[in-house]
C-alpha atoms as a PDB file:
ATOM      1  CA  UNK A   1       3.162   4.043 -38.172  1.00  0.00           C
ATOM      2  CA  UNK A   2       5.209   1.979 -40.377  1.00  0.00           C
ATOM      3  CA  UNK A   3       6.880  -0.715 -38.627  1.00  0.00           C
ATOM      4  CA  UNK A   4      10.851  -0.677 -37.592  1.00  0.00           C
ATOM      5  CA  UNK A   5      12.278  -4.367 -37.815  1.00  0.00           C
ATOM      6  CA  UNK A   6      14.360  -5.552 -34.611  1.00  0.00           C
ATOM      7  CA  UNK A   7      17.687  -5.246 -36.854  1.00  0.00           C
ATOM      8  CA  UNK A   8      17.160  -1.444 -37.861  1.00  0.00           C
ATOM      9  CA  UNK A   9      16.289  -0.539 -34.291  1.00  0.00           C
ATOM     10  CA  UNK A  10      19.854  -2.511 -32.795  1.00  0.00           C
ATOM     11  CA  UNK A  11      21.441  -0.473 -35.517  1.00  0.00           C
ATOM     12  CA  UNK A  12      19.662   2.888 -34.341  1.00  0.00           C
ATOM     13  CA  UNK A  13      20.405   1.959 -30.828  1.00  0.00           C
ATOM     14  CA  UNK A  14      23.865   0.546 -30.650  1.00  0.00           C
ATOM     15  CA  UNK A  15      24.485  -0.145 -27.055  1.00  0.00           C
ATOM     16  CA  UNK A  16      21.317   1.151 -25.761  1.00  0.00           C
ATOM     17  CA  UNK A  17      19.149  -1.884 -26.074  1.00  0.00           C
ATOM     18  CA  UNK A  18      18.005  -4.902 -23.971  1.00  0.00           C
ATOM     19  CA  UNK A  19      16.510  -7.058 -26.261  1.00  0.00           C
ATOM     20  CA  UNK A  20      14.785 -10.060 -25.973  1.00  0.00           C
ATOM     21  CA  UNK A  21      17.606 -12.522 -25.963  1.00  0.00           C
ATOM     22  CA  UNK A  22      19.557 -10.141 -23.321  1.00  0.00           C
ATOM     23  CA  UNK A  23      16.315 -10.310 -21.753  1.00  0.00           C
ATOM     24  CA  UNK A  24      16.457 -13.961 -21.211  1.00  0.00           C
ATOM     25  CA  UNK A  25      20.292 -13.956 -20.415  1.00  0.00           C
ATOM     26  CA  UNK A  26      19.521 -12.338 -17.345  1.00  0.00           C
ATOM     27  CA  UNK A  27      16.697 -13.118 -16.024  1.00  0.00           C
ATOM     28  CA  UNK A  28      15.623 -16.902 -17.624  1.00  0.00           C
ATOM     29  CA  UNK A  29      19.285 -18.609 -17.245  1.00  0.00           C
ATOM     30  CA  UNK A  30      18.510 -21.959 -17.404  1.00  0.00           C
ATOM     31  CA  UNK A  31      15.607 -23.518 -19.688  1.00  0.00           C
ATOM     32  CA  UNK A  32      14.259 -24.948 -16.376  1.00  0.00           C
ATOM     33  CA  UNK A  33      13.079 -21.267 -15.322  1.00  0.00           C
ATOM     34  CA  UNK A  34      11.793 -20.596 -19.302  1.00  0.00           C
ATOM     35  CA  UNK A  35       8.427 -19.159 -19.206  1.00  0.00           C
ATOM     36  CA  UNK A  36       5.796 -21.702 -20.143  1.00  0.00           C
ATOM     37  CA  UNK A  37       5.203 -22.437 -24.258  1.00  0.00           C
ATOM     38  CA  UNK A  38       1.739 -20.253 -23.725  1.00  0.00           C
ATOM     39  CA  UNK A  39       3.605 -17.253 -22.380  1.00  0.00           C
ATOM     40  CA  UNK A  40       7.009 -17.697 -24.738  1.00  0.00           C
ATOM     41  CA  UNK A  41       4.303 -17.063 -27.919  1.00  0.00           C
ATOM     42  CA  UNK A  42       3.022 -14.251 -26.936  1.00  0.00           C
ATOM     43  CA  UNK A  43       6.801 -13.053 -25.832  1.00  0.00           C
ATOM     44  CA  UNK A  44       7.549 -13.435 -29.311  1.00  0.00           C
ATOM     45  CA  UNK A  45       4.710 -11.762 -30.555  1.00  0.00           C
ATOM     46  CA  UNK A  46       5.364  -8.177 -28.480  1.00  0.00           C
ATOM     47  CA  UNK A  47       9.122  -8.970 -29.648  1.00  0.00           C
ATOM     48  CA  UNK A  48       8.364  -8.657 -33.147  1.00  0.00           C
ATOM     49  CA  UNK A  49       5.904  -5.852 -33.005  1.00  0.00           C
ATOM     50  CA  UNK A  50       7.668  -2.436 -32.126  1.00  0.00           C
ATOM     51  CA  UNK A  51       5.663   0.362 -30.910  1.00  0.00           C
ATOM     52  CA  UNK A  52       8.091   3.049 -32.014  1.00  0.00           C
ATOM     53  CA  UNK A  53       8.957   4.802 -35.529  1.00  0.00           C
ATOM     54  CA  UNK A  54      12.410   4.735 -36.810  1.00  0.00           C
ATOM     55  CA  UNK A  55      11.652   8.656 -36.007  1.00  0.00           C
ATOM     56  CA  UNK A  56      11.357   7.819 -32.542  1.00  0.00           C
ATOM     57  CA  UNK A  57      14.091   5.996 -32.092  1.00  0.00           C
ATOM     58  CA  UNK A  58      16.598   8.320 -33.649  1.00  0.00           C
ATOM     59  CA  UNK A  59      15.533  11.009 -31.718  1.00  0.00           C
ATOM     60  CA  UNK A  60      16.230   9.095 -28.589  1.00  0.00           C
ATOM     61  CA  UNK A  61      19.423   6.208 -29.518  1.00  0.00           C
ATOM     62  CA  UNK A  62      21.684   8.762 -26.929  1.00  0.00           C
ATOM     63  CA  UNK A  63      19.216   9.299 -24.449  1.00  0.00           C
ATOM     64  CA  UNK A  64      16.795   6.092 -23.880  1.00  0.00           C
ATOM     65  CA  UNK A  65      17.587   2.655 -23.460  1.00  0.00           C
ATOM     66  CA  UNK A  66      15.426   0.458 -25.827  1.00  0.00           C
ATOM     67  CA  UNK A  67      14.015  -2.319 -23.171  1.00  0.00           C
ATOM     68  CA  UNK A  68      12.075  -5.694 -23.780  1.00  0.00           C
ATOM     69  CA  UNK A  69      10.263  -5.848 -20.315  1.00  0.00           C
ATOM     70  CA  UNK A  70       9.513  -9.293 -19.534  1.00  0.00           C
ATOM     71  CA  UNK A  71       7.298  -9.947 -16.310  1.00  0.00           C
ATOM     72  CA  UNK A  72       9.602 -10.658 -13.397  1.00  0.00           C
ATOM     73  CA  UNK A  73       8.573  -8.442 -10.473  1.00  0.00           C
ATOM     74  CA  UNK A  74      11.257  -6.497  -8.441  1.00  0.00           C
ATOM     75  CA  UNK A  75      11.363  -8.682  -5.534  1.00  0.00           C
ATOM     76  CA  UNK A  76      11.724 -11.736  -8.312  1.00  0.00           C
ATOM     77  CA  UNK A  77      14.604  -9.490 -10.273  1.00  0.00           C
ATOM     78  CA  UNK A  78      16.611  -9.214  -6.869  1.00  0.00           C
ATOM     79  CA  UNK A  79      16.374 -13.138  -6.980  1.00  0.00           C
ATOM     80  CA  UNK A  80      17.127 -14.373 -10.165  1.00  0.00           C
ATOM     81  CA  UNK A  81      20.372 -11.327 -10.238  1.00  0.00           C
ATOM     82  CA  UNK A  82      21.684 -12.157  -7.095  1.00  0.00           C
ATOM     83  CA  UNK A  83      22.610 -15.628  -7.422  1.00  0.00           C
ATOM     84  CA  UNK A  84      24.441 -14.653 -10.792  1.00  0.00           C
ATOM     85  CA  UNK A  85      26.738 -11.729  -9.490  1.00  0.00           C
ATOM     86  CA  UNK A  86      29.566 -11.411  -6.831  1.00  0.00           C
ATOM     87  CA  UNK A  87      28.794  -7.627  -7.279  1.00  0.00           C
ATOM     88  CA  UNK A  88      26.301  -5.911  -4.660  1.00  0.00           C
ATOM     89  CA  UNK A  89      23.396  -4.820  -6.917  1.00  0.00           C
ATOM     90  CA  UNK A  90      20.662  -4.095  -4.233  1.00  0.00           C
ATOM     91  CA  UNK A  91      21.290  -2.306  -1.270  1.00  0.00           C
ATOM     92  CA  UNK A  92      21.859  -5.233   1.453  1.00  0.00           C
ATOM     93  CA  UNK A  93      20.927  -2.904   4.210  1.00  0.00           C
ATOM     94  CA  UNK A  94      17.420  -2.500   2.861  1.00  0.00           C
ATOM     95  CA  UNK A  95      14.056  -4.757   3.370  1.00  0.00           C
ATOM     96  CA  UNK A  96      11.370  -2.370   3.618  1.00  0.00           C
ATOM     97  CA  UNK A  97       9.956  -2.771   0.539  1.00  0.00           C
ATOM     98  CA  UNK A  98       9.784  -6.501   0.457  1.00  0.00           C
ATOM     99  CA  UNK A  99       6.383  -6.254   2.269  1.00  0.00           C
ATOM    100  CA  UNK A 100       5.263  -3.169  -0.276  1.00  0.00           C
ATOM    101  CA  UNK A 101       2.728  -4.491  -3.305  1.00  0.00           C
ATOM    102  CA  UNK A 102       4.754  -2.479  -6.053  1.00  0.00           C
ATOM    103  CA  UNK A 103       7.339  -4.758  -5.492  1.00  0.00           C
ATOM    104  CA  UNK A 104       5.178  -8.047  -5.996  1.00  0.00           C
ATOM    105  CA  UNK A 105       3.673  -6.506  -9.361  1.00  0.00           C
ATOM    106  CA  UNK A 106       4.617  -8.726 -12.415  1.00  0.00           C
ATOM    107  CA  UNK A 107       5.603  -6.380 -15.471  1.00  0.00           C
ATOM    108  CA  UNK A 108       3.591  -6.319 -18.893  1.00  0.00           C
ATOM    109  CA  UNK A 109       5.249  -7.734 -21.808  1.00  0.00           C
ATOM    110  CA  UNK A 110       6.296  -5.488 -24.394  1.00  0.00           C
ATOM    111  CA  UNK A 111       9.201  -2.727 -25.588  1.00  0.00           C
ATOM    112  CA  UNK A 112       9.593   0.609 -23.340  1.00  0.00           C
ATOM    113  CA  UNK A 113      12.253   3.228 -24.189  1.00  0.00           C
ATOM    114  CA  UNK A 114      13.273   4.490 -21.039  1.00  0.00           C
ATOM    115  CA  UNK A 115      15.355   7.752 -20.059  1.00  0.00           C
ATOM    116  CA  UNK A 116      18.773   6.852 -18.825  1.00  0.00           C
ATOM    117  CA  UNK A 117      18.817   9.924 -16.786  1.00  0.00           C
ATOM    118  CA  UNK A 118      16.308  12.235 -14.912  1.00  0.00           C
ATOM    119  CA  UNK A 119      14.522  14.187 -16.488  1.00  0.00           C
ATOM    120  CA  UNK A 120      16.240  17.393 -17.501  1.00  0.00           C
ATOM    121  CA  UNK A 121      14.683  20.212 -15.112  1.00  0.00           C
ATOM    122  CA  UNK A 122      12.918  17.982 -12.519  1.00  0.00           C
ATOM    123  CA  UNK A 123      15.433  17.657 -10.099  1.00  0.00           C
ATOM    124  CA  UNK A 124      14.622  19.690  -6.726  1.00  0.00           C
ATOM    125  CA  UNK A 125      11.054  19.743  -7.792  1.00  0.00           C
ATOM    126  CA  UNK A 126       7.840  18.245  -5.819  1.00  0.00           C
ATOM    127  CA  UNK A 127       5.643  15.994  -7.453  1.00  0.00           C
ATOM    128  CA  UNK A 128       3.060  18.294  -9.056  1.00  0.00           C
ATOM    129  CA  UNK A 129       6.048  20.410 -10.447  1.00  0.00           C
ATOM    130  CA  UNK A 130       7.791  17.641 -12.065  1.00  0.00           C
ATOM    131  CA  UNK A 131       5.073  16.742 -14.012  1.00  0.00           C
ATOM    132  CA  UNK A 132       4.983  20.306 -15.831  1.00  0.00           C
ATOM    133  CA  UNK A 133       8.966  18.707 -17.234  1.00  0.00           C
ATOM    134  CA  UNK A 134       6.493  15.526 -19.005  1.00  0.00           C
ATOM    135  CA  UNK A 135       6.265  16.019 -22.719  1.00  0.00           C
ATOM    136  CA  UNK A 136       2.768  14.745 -24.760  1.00  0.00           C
ATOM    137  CA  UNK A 137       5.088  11.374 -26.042  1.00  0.00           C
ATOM    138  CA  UNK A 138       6.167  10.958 -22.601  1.00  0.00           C
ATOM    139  CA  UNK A 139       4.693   8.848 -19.410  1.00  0.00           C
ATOM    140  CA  UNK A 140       6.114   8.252 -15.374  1.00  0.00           C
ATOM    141  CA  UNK A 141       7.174   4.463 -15.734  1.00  0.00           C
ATOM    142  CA  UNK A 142       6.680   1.874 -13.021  1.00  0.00           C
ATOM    143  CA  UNK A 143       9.298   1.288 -10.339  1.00  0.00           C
ATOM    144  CA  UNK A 144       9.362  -2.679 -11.810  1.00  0.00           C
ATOM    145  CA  UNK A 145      10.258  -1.345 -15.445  1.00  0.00           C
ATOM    146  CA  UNK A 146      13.138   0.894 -13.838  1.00  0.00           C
ATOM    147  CA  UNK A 147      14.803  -1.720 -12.064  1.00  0.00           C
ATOM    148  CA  UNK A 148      14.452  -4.517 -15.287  1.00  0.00           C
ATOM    149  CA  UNK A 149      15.965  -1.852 -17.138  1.00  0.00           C
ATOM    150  CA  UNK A 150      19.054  -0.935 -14.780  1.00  0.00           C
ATOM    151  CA  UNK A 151      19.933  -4.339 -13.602  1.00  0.00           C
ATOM    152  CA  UNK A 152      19.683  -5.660 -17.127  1.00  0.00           C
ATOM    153  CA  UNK A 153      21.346  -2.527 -18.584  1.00  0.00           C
ATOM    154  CA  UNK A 154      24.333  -3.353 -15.922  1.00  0.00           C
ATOM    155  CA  UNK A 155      24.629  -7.001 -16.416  1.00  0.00           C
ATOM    156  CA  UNK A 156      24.836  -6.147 -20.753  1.00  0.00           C
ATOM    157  CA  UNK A 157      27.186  -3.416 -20.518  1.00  0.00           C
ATOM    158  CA  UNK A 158      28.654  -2.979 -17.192  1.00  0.00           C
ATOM    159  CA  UNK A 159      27.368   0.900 -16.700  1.00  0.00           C
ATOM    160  CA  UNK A 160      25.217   1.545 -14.048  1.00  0.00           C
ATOM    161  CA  UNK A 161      22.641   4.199 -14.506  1.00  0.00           C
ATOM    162  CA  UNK A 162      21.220   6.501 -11.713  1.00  0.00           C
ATOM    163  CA  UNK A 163      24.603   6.416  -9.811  1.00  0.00           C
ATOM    164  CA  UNK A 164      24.361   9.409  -8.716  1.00  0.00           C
ATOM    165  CA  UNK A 165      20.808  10.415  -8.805  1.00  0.00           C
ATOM    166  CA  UNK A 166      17.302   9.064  -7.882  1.00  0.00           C
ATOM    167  CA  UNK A 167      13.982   8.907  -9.566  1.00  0.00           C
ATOM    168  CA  UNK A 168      10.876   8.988  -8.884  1.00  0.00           C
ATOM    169  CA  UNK A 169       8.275   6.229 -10.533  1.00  0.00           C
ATOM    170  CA  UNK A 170       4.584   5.910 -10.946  1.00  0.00           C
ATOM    171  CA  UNK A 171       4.113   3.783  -8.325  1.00  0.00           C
ATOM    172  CA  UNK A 172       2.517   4.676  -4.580  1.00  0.00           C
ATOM    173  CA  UNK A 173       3.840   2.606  -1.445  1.00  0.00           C
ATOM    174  CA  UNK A 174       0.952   1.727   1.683  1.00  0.00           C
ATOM    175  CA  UNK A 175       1.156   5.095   2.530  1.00  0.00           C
ATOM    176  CA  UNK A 176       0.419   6.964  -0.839  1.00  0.00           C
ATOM    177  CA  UNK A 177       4.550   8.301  -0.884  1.00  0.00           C
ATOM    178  CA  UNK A 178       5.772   7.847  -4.627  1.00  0.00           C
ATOM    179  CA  UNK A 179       8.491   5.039  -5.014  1.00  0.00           C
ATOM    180  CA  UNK A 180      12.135   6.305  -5.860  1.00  0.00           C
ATOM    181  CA  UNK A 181      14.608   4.366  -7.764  1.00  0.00           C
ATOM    182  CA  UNK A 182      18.255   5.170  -8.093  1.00  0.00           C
ATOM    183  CA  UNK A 183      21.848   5.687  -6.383  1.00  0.00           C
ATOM    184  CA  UNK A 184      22.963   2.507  -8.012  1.00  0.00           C
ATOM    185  CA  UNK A 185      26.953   2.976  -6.802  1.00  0.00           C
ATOM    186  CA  UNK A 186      28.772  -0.200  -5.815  1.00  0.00           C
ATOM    187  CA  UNK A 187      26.898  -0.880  -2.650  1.00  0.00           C
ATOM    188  CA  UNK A 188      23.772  -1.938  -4.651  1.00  0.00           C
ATOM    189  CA  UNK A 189      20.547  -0.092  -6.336  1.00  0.00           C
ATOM    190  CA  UNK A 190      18.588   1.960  -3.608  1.00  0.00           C
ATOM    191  CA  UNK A 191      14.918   2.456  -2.712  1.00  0.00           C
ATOM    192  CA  UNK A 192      13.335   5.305  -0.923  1.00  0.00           C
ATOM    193  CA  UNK A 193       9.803   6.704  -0.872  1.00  0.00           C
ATOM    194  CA  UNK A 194       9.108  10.610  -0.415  1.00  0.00           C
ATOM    195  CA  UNK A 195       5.695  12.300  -0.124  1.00  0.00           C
ATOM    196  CA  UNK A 196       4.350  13.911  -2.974  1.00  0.00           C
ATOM    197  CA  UNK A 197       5.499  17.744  -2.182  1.00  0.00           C
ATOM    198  CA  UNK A 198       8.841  15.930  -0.949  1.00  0.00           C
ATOM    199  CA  UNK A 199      11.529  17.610  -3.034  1.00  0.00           C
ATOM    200  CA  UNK A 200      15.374  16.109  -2.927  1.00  0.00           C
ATOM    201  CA  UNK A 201      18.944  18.203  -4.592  1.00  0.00           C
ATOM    202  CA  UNK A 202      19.381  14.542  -6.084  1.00  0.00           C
ATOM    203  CA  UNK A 203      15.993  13.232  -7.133  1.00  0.00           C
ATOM    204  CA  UNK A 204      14.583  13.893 -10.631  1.00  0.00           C
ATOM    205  CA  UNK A 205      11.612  12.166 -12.713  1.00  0.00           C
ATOM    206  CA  UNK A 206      11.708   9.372 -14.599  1.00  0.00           C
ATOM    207  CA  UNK A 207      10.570   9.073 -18.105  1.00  0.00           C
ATOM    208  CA  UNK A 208       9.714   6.822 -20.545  1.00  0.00           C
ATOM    209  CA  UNK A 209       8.139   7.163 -24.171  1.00  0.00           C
ATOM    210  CA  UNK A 210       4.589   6.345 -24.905  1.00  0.00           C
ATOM    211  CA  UNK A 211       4.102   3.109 -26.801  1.00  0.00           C
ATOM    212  CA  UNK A 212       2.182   3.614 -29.511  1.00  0.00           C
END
């Protein structure tokens, strides 16, 4: 695969990329929370090495959002955002999943090109079915990549993805449900967890492209 530089894929993507530096705007805001020198070499590194073709990325510039994950773990997003927002972004009225491990897991460095919306069919659909909606290219991303890539999304452009729908991630909470993401309206971003022949009239699939 012959490589895309960072300047052809902000040109593919227009508004639909969190790069690096947005990255950092967000969630490093001072120097004093920088990532040690170690870590910000190999950040550079996976920032400089794009894992999709120019093909790729045309295909999706309307559809995907073009994400530099960095490691902060949900519970460590909600942090860092909240003390930089007078807006709600999580839902105030929830705590449940501070004592769930998917929202301790640190995320792996690299790009991910995520579906802004459900995918197209899984709505209404139990687990098993929604799969079936899954191209080859395509993978379930982790709740942790979801939320980095609608808070971040937010705080860059000031849309808010998943406003009106839910999706579910890859992840399993203590009692094997699948982790939903979504509802992100002015009260905050919402969490819920639904067993896996669970089917919702608002809850879809998320998606995201397979790195190559």
């Amino acid at each position: 695969m012959k490589s895309v530089s960072l300047a052809l894929a902000r040109e593919i993507m227009g508004k639909n990329i969190f790069e690096m530096e947005d990255a950092f705007r967000v969630y490093y805001p001072t120097p004093s929370s920088f990532p040690a020198l170690k870590q910000m070499s190999k950040i550079i590194e996976c920032a400089n090495n794009m894992p999709f073709s120019e093909k790729m990325l045309m295909a999706c510039k309307d559809t995907h959002i073009l994400t530099f994950v960095l490691t902060p773990s949900i519970l460590d997003v909600r942090k860092i955002v909240e003390k930089q927002s007078d807006q709600k972004l999580f839902y105030s009225s929830q705590d449940w999943y501070d004592r769930q491990d998917f929202c301790k897991k640190k995320g792996k460095v690299g790009w991910q090109l995520v579906r802004k919306e459900p995918i197209f069919g899984s709505i209404l659909n139990a687990w098993e079915d929604q799969q079936t909606f899954l191209l080859k290219d395509e993978e379930v991303p982790t709740a942790q990549i979801m939320v980095y890539t609608t808070i971040g999304y937010f705080f860059k452009t000031g849309e808010r993805l998943f406003e009106k729908t839910k999706v579910r991630c890859a992840d399993l909470d203590r009692y094997g449900f699948h982790v939903e993401v979504g509802l992100f309206d002015t009260h905050g971003l919402g969490f819920n967890h639904l067993s896996v022949g669970g089917r919702e009239d608002i809850l879809g699939l998320a998606s995201a492209k397979k790195p190559k």
